[in-house]
ModelCIF file with pLDDT and N, C-alpha, C, O atoms, coordinates in Angstrom:
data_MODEL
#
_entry.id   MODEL 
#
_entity.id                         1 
_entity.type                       polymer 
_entity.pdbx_number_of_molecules   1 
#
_entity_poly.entity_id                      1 
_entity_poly.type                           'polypeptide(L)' 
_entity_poly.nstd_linkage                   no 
_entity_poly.nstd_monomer                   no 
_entity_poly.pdbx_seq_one_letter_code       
;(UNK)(UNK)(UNK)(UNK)(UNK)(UNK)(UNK)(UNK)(UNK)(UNK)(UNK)(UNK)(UNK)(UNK)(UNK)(UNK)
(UNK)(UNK)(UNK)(UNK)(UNK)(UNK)(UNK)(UNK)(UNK)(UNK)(UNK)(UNK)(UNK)(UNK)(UNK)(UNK)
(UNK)(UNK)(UNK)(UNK)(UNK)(UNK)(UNK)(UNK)(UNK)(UNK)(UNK)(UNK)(UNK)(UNK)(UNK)
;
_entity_poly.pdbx_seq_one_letter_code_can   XXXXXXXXXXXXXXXXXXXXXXXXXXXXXXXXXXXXXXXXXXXXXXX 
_entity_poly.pdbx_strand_id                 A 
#
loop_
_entity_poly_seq.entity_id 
_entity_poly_seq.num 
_entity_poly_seq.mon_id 
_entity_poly_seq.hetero 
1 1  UNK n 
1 2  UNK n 
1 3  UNK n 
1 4  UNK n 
1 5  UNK n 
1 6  UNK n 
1 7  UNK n 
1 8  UNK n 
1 9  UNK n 
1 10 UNK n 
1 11 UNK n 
1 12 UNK n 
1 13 UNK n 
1 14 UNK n 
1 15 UNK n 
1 16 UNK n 
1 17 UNK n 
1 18 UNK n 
1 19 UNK n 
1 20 UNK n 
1 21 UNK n 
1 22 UNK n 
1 23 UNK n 
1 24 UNK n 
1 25 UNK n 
1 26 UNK n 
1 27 UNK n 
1 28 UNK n 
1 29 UNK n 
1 30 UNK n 
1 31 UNK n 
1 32 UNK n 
1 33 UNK n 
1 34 UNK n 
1 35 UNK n 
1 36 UNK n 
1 37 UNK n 
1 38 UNK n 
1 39 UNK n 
1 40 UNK n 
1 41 UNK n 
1 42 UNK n 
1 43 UNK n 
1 44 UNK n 
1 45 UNK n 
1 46 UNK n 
1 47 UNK n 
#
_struct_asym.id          A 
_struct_asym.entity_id   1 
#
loop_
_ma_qa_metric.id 
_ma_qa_metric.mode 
_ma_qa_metric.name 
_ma_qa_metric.software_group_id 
_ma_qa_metric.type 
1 global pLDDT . pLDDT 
2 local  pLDDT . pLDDT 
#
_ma_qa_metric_global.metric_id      1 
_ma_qa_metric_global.metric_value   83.19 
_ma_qa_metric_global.model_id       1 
_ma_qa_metric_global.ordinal_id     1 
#
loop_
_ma_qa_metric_local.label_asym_id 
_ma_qa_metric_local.label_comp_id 
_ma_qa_metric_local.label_seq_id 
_ma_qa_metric_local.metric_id 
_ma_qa_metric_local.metric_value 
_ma_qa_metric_local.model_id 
_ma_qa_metric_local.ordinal_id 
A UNK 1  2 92.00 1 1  
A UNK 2  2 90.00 1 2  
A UNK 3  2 91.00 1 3  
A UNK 4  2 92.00 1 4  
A UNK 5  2 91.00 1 5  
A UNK 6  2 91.00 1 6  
A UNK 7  2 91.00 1 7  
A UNK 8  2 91.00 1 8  
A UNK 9  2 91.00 1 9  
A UNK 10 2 90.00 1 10 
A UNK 11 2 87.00 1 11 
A UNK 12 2 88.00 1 12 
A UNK 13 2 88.00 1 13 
A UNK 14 2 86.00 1 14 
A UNK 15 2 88.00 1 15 
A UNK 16 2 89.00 1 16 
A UNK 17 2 88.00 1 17 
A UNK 18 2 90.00 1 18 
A UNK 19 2 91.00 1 19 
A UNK 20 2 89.00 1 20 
A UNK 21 2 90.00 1 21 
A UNK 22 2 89.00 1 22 
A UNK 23 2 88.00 1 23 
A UNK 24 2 85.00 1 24 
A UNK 25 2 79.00 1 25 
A UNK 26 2 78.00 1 26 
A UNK 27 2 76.00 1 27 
A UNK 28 2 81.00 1 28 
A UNK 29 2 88.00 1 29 
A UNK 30 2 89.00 1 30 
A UNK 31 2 85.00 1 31 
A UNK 32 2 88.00 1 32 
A UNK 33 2 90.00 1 33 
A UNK 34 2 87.00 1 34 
A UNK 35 2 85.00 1 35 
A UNK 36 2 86.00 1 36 
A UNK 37 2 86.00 1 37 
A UNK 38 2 83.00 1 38 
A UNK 39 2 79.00 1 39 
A UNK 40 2 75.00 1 40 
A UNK 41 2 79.00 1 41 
A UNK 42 2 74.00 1 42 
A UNK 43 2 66.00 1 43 
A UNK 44 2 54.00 1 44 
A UNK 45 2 52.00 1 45 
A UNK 46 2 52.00 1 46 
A UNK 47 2 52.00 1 47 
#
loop_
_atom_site.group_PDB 
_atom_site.id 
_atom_site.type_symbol 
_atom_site.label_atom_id 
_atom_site.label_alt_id 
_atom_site.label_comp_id 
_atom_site.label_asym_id 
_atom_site.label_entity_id 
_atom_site.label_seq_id 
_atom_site.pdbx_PDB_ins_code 
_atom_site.Cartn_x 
_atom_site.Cartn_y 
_atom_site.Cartn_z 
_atom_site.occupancy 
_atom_site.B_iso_or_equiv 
_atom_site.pdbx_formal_charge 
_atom_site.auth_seq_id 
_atom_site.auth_comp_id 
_atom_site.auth_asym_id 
_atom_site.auth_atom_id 
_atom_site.pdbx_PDB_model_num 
ATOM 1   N N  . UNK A 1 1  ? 0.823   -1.207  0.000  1.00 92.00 ? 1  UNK A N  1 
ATOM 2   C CA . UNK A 1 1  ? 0.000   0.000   0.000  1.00 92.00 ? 1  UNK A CA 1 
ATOM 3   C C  . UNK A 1 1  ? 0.861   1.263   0.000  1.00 92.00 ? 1  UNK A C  1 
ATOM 4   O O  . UNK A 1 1  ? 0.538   2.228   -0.693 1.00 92.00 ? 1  UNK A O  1 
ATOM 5   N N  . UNK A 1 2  ? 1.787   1.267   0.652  1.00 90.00 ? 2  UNK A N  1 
ATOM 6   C CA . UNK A 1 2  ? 2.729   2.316   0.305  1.00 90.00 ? 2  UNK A CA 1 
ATOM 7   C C  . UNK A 1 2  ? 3.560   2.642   -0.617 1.00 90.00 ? 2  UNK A C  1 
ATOM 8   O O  . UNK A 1 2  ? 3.984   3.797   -0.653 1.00 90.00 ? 2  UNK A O  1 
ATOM 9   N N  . UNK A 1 3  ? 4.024   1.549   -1.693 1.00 91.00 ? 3  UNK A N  1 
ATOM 10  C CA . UNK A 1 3  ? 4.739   1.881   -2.412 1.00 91.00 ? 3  UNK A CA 1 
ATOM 11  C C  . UNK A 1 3  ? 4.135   1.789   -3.449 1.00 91.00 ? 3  UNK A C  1 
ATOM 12  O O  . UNK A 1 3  ? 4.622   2.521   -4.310 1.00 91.00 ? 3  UNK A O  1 
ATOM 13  N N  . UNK A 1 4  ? 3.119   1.110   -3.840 1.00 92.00 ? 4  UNK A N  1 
ATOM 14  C CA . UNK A 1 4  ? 2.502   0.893   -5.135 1.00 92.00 ? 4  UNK A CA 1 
ATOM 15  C C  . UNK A 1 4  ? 0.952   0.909   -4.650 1.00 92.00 ? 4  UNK A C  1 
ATOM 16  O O  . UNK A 1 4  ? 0.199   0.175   -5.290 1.00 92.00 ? 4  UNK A O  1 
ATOM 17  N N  . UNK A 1 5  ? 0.343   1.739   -3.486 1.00 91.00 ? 5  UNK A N  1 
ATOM 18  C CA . UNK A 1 5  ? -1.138  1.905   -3.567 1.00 91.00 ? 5  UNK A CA 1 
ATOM 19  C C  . UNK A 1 5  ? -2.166  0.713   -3.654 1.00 91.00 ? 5  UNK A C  1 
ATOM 20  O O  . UNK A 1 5  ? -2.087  -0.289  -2.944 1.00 91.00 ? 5  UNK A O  1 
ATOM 21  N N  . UNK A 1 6  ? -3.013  0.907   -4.482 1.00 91.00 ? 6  UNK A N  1 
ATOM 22  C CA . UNK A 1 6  ? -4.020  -0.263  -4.085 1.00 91.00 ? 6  UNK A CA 1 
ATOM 23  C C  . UNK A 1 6  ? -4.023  -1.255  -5.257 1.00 91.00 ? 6  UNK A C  1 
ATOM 24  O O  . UNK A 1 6  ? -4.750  -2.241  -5.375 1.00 91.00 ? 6  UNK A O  1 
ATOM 25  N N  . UNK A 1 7  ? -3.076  -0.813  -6.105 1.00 91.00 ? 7  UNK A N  1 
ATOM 26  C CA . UNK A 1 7  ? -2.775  -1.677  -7.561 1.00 91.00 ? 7  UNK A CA 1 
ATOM 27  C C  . UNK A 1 7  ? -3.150  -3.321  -7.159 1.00 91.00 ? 7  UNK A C  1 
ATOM 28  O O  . UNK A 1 7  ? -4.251  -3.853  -7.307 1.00 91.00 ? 7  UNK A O  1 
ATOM 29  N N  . UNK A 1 8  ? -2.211  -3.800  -6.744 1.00 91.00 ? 8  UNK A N  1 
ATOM 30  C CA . UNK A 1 8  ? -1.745  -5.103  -6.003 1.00 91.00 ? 8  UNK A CA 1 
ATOM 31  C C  . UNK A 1 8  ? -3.413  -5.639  -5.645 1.00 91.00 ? 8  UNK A C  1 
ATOM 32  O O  . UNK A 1 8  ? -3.595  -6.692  -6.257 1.00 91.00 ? 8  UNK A O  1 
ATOM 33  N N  . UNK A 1 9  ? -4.011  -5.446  -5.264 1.00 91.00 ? 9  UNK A N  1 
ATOM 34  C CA . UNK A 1 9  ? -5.117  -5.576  -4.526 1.00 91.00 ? 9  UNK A CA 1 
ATOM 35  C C  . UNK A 1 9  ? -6.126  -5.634  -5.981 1.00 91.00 ? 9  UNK A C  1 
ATOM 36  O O  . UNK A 1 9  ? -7.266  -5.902  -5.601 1.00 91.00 ? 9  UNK A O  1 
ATOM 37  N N  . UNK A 1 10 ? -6.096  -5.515  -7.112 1.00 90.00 ? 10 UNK A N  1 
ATOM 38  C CA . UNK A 1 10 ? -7.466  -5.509  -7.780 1.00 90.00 ? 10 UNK A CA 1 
ATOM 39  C C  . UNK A 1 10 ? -7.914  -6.491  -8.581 1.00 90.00 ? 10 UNK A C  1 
ATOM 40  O O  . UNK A 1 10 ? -8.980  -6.429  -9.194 1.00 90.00 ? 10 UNK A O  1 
ATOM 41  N N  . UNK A 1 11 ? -6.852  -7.769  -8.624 1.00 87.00 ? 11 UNK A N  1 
ATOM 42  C CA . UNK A 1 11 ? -7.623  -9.145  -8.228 1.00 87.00 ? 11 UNK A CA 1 
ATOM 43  C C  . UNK A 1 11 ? -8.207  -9.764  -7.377 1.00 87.00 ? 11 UNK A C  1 
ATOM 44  O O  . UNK A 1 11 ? -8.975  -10.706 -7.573 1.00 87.00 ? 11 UNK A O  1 
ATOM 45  N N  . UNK A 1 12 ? -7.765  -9.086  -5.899 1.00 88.00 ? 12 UNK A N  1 
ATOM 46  C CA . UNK A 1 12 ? -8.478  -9.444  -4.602 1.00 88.00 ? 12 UNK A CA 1 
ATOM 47  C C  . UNK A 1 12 ? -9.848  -9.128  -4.101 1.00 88.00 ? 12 UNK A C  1 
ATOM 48  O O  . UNK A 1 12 ? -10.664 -9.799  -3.468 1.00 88.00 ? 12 UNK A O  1 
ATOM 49  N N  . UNK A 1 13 ? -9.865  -7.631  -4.675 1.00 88.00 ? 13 UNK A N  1 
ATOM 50  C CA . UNK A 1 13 ? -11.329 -7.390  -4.288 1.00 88.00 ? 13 UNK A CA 1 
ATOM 51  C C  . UNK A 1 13 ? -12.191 -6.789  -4.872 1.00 88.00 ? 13 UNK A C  1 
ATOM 52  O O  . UNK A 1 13 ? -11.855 -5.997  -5.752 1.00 88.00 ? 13 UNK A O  1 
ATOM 53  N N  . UNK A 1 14 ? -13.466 -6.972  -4.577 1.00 86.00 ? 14 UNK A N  1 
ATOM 54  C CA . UNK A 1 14 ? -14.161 -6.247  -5.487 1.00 86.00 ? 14 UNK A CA 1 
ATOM 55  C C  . UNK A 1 14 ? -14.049 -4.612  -5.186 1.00 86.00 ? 14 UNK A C  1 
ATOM 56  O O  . UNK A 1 14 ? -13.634 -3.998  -4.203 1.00 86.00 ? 14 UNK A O  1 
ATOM 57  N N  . UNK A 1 15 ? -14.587 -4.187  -6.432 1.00 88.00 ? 15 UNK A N  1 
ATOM 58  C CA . UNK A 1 15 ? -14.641 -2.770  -7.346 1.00 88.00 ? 15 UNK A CA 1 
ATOM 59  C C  . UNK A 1 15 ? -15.392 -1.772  -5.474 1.00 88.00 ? 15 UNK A C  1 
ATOM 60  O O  . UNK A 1 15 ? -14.768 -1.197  -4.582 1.00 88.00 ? 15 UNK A O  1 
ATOM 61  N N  . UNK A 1 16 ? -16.378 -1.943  -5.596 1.00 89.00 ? 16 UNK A N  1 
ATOM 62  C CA . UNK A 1 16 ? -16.714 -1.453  -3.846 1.00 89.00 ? 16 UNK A CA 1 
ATOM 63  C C  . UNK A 1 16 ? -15.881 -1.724  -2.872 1.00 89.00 ? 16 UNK A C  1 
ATOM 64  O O  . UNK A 1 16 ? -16.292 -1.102  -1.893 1.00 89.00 ? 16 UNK A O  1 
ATOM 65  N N  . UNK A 1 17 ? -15.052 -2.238  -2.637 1.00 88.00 ? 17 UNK A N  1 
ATOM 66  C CA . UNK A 1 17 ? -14.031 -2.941  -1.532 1.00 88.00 ? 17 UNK A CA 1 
ATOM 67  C C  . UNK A 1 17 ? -13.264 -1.315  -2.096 1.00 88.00 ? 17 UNK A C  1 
ATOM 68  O O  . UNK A 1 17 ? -13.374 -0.215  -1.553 1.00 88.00 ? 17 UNK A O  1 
ATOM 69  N N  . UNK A 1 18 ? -12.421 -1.721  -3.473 1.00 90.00 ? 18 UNK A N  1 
ATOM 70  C CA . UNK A 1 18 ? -11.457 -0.872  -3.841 1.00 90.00 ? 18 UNK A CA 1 
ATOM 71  C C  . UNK A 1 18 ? -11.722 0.712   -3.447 1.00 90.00 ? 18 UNK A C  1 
ATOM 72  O O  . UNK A 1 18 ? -10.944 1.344   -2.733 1.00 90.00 ? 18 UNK A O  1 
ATOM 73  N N  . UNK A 1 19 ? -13.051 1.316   -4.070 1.00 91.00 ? 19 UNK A N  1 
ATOM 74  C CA . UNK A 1 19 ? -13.368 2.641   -4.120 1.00 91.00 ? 19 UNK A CA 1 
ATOM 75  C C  . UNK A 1 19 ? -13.722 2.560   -2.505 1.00 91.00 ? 19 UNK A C  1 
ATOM 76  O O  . UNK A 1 19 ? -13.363 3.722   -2.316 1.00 91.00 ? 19 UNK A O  1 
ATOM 77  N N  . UNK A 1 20 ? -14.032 2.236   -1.521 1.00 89.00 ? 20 UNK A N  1 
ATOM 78  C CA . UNK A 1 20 ? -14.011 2.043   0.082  1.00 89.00 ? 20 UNK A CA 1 
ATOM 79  C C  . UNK A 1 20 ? -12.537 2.364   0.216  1.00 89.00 ? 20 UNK A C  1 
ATOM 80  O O  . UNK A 1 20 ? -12.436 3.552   0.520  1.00 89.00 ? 20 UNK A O  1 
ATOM 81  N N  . UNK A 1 21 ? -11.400 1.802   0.114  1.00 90.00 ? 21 UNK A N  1 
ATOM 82  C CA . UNK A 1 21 ? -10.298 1.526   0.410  1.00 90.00 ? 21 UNK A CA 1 
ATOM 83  C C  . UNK A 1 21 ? -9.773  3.221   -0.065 1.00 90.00 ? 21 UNK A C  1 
ATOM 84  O O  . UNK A 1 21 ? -9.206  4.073   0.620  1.00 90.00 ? 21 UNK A O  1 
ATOM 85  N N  . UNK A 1 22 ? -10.213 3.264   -1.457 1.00 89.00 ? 22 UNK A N  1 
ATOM 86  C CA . UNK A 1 22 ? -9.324  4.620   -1.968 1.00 89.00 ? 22 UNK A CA 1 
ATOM 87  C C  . UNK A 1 22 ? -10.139 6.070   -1.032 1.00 89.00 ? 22 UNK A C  1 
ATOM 88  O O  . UNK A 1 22 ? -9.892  7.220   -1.398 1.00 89.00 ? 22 UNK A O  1 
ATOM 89  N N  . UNK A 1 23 ? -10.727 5.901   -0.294 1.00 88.00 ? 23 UNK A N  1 
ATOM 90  C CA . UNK A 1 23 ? -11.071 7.153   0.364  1.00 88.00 ? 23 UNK A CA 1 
ATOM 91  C C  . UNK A 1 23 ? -10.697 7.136   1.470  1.00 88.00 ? 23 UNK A C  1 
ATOM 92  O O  . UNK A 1 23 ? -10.608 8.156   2.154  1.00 88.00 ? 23 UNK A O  1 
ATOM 93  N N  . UNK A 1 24 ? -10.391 5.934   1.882  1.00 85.00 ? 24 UNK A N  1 
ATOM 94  C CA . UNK A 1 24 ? -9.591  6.542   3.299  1.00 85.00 ? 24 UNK A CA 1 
ATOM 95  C C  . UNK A 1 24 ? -7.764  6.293   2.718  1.00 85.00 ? 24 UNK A C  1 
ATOM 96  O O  . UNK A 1 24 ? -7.198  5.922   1.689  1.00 85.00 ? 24 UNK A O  1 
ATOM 97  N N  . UNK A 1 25 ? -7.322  6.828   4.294  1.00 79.00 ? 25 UNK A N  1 
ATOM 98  C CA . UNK A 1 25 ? -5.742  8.049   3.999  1.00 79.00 ? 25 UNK A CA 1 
ATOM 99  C C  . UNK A 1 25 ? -4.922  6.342   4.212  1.00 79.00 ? 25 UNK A C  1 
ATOM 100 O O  . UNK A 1 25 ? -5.294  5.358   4.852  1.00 79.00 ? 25 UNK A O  1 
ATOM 101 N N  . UNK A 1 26 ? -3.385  6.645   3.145  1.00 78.00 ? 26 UNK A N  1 
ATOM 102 C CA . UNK A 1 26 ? -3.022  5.249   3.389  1.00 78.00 ? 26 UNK A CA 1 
ATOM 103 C C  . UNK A 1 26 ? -2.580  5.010   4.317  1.00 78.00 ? 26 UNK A C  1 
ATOM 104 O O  . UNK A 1 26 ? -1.678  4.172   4.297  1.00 78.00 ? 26 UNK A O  1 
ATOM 105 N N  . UNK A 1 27 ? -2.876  5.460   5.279  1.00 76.00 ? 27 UNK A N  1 
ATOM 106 C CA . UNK A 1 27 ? -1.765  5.502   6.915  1.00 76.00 ? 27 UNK A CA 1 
ATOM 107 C C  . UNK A 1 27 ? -2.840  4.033   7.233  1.00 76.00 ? 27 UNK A C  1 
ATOM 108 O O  . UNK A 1 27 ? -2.354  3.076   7.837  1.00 76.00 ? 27 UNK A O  1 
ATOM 109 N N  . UNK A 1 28 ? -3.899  4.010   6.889  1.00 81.00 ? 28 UNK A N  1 
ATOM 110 C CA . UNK A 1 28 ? -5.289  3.906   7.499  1.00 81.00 ? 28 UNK A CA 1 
ATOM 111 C C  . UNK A 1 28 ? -5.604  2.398   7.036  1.00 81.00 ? 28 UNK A C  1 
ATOM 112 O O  . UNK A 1 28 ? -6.116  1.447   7.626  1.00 81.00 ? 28 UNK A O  1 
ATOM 113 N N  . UNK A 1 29 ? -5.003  2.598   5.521  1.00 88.00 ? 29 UNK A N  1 
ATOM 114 C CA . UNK A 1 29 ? -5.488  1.323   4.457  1.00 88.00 ? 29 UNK A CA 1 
ATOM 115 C C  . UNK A 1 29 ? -5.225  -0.172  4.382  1.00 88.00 ? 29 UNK A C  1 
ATOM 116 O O  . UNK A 1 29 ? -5.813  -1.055  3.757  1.00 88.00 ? 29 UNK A O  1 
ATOM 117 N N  . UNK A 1 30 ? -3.575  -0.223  5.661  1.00 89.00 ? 30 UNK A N  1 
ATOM 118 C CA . UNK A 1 30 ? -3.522  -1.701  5.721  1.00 89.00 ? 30 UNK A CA 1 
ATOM 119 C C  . UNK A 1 30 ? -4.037  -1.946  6.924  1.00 89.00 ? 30 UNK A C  1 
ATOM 120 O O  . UNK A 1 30 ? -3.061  -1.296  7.297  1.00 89.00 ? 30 UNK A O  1 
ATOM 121 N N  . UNK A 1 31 ? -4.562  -2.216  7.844  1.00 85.00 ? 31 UNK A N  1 
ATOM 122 C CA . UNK A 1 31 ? -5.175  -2.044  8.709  1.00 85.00 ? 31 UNK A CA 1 
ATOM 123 C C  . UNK A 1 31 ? -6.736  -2.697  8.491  1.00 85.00 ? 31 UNK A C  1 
ATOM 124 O O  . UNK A 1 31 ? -7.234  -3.710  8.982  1.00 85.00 ? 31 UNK A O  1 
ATOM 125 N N  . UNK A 1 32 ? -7.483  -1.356  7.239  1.00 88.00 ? 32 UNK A N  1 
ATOM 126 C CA . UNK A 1 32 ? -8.338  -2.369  7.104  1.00 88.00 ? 32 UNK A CA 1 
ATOM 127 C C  . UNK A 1 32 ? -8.511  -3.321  6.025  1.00 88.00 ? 32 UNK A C  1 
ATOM 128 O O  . UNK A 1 32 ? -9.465  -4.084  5.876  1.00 88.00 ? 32 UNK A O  1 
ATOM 129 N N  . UNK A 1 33 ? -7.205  -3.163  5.083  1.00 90.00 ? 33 UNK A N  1 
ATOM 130 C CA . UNK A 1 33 ? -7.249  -4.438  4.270  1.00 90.00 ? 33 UNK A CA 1 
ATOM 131 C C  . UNK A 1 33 ? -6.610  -5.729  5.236  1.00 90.00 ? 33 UNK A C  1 
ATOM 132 O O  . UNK A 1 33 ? -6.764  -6.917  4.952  1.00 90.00 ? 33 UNK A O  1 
ATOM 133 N N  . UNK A 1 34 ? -5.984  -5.299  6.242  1.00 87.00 ? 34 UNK A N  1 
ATOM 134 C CA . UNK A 1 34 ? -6.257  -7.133  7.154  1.00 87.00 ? 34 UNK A CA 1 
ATOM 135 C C  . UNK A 1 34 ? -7.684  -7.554  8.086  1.00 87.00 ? 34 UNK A C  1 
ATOM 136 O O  . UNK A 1 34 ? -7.844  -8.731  8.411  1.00 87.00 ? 34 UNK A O  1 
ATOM 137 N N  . UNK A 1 35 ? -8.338  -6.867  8.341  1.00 85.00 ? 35 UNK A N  1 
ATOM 138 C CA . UNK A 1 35 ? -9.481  -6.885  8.519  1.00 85.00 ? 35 UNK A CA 1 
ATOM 139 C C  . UNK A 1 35 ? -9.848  -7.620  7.822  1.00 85.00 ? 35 UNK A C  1 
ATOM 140 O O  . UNK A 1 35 ? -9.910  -8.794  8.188  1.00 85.00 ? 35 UNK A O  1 
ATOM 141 N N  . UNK A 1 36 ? -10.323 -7.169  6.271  1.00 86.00 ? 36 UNK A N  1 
ATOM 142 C CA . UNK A 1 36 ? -10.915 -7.684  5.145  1.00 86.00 ? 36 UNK A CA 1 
ATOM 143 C C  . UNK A 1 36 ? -10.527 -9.213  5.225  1.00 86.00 ? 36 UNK A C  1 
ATOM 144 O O  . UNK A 1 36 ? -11.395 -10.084 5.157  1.00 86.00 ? 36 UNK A O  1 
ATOM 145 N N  . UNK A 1 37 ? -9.252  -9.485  5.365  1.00 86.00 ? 37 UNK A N  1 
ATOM 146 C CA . UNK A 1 37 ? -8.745  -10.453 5.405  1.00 86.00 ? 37 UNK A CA 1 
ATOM 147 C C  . UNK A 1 37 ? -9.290  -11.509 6.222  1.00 86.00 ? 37 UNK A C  1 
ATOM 148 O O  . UNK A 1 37 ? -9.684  -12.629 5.899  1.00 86.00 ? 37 UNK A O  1 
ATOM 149 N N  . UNK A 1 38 ? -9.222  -10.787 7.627  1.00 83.00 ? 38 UNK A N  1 
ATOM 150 C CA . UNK A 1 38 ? -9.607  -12.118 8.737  1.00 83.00 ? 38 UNK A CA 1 
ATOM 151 C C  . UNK A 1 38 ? -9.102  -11.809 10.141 1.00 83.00 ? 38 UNK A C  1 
ATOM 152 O O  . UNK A 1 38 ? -9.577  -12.273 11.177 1.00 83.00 ? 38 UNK A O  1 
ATOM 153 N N  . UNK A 1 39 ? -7.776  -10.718 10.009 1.00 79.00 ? 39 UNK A N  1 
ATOM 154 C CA . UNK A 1 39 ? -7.651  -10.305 11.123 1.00 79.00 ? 39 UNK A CA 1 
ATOM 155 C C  . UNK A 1 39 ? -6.892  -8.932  11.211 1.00 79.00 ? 39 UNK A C  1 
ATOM 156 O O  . UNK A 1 39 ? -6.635  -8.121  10.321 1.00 79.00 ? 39 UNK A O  1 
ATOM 157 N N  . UNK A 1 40 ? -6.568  -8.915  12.758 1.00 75.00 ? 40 UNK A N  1 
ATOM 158 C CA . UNK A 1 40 ? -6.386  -7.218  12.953 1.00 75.00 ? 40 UNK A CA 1 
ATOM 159 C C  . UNK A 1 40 ? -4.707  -7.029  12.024 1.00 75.00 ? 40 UNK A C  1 
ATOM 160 O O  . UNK A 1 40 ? -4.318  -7.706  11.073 1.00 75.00 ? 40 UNK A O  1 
ATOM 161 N N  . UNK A 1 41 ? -4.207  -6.225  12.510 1.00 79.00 ? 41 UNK A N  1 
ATOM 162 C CA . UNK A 1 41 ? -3.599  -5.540  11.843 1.00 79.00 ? 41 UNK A CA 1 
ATOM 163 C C  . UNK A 1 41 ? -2.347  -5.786  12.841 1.00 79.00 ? 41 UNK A C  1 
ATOM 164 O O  . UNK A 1 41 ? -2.613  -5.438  13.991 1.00 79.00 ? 41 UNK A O  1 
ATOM 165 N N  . UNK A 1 42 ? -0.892  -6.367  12.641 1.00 74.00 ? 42 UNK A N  1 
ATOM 166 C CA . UNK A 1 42 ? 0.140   -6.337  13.496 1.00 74.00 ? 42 UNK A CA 1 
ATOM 167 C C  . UNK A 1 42 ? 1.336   -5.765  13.221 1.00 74.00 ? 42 UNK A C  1 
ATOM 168 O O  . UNK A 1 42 ? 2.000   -6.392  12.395 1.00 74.00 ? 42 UNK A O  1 
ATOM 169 N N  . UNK A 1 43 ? 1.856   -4.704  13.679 1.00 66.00 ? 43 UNK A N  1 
ATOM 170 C CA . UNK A 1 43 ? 2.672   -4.225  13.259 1.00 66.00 ? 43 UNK A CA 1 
ATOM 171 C C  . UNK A 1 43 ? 4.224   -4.317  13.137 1.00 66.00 ? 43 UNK A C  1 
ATOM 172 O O  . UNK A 1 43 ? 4.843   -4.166  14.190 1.00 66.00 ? 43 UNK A O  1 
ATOM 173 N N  . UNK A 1 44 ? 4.951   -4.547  11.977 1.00 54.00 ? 44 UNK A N  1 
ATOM 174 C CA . UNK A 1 44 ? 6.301   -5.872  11.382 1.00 54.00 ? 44 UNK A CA 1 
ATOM 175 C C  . UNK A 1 44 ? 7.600   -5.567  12.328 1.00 54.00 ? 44 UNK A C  1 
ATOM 176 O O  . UNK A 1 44 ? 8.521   -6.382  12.293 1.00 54.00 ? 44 UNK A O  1 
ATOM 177 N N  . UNK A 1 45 ? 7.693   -4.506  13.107 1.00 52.00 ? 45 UNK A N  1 
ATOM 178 C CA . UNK A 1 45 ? 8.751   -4.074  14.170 1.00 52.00 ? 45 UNK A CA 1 
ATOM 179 C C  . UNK A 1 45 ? 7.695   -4.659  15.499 1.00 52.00 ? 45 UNK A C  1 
ATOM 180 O O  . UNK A 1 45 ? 8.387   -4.358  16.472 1.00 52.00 ? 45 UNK A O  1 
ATOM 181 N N  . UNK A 1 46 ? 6.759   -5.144  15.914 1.00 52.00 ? 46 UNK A N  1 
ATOM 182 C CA . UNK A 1 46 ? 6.319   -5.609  17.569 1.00 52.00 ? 46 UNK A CA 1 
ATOM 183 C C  . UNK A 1 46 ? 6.859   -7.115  17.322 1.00 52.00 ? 46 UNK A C  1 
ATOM 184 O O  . UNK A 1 46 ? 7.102   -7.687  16.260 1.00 52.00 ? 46 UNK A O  1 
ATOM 185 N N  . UNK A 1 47 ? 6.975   -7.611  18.800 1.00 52.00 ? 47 UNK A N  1 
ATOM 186 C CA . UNK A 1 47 ? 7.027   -8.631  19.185 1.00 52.00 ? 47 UNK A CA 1 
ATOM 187 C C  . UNK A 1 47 ? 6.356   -9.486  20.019 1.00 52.00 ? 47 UNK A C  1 
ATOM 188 O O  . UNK A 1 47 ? 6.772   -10.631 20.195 1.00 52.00 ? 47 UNK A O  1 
#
């Protein structure tokens, strides 16, 4: 999501998923694309 946006993602989800996703800020966007997924969101520096 940060380096290449929501590109990556537009075999994954549908067209409403995407335009949902592109209005919120990308600070915001992986977070709830693991949601979407199944779960929360963990961040790659915690332990």
């Amino acid at each position: 999501t940060e380096y290449h946006g929501l590109e990556p993602f537009e075999d994954m989800f549908d067209d409403s998923v995407l335009a949902d996703l592109d209005t919120i800020s990308s600070y915001q966007r992986p977070q709830e694309i693991t949601q979407i997924l199944g779960f929360e969101y963990l961040h790659s520096w915690s332990s």
